[in-house]
Protein backbone atom coordinates (compact mmCIF):
# COMPACT_ATOMS: atom_id res chain seq x y z
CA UNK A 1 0.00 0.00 0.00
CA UNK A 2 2.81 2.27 0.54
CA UNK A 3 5.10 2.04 -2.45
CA UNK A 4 2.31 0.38 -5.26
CA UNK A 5 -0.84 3.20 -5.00
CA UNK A 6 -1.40 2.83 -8.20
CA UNK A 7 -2.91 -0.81 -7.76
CA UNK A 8 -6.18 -1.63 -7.53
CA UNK A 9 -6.29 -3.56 -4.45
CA UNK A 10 -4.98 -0.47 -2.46
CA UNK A 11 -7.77 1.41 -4.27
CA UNK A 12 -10.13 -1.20 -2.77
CA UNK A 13 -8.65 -1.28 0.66
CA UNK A 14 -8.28 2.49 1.01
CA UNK A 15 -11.28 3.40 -0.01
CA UNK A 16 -13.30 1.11 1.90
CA UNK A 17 -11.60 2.06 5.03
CA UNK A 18 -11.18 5.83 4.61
CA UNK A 19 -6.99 5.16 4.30
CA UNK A 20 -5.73 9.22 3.93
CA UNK A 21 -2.94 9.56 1.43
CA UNK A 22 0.06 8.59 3.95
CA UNK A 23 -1.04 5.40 4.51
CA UNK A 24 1.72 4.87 7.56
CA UNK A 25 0.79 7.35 9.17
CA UNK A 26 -3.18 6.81 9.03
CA UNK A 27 -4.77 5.74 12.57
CA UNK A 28 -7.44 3.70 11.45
CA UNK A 29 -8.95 1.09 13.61
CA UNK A 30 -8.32 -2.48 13.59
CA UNK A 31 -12.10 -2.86 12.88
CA UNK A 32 -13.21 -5.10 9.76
CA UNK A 33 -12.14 -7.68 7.76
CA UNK A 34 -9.01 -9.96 9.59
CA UNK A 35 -7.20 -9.01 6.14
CA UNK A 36 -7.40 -5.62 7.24
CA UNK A 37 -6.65 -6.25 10.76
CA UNK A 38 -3.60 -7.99 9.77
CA UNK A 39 -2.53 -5.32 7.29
CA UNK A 40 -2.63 -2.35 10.32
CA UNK A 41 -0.48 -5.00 12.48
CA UNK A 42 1.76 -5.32 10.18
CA UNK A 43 1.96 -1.69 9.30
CA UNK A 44 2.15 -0.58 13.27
CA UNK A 45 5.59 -3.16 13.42
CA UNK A 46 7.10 -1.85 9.90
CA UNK A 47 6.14 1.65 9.71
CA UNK A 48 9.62 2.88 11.41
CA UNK A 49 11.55 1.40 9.06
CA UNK A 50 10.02 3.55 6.38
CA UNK A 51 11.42 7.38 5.89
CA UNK A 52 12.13 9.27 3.48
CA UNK A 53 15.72 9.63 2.47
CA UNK A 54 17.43 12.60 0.77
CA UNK A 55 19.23 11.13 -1.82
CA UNK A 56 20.47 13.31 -4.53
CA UNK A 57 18.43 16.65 -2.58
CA UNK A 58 16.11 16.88 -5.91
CA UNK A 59 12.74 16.47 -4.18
CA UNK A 60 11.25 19.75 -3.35
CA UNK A 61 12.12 22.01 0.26
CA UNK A 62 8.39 23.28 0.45
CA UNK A 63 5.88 20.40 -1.22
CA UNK A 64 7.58 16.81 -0.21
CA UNK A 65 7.82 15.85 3.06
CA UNK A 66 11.19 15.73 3.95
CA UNK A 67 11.02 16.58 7.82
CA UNK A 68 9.44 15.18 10.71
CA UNK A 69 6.95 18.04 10.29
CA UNK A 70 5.78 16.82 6.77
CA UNK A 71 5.45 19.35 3.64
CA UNK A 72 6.81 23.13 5.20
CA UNK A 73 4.87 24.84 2.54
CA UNK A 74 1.64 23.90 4.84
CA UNK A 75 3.21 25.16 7.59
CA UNK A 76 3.56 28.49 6.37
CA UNK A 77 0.78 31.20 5.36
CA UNK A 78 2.61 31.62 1.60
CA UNK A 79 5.72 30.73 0.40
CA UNK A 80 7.59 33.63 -1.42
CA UNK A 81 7.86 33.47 -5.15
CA UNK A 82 12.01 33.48 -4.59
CA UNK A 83 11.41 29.76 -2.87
CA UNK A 84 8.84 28.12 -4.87
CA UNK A 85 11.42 26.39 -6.93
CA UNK A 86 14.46 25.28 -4.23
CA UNK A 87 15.30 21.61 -3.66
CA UNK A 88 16.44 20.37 -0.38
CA UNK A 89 19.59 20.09 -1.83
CA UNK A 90 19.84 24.28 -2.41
CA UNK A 91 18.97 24.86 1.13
CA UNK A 92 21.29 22.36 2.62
CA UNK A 93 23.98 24.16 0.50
CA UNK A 94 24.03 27.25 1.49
CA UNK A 95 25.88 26.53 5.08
CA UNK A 96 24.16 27.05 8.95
CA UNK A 97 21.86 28.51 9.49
CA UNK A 98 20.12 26.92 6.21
CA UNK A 99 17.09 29.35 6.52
CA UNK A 100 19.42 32.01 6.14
CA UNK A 101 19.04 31.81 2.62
CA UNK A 102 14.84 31.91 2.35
CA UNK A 103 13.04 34.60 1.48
CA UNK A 104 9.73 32.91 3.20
CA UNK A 105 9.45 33.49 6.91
CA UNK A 106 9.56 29.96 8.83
CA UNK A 107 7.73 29.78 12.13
CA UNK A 108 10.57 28.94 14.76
CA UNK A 109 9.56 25.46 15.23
CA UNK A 110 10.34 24.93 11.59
CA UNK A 111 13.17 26.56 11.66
CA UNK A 112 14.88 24.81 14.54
CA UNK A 113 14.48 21.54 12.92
CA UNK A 114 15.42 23.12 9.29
CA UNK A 115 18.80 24.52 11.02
CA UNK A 116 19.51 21.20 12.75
CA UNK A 117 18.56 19.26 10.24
CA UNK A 118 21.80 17.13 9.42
CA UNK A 119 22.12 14.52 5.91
């Protein structure tokens, strides 16, 4: 369910039990079908070994979730037209602090973790 969304079994099985798009992260009861129960136990013993991992910095700073806190660009009230387009790997860059760089003002929560954020 996690790495083949495009199948139509996951279609099934998330639709029928209202599975959000993170499907790890979801909270849904052990209620229904003992498929489905087994599926969340499974998921509740392998979800830590599922993150996501920088690799060549490509994905996006603002819209993939990168940090504990998920996508930034929801955590911010607009994210300045200088920033739309930066990578991880152009903020990580740019040497401590790596906000230092942004032209969007992160709350200081986000910040924090941005700044000692270390690949």
């Amino acid at each position: 369910m996690v790495q083949s969304s495009n199948k139509l079994w996951v279609d099934l099985l998330s639709s029928k039990y209202n599975v959000g798009s993170n499907f790890l992260l979801s909270n849904n009861p052990s209620s229904g079908s003992s498929t489905w129960s087994s599926i969340i136990r499974a998921k509740d013993i392998l979800k830590d070994g599922y993150s996501w991992r920088a690799g060549s910095g490509s994905s996006s700073f603002w819209f993939t979730p990168w940090t504990t806190l998920g996508r930034l660009g929801s955590l911010v009230p607009f994210v300045d037209i200088h920033d739309l387009q930066l990578t991880v790997k152009d903020v990580f860059s740019t040497g401590n602090p790596h906000t230092h760089s942004l032209y969007t003002q992160l709350p200081l929560l986000v910040s924090d973790v941005v700044n000692n954020t270390n690949f």
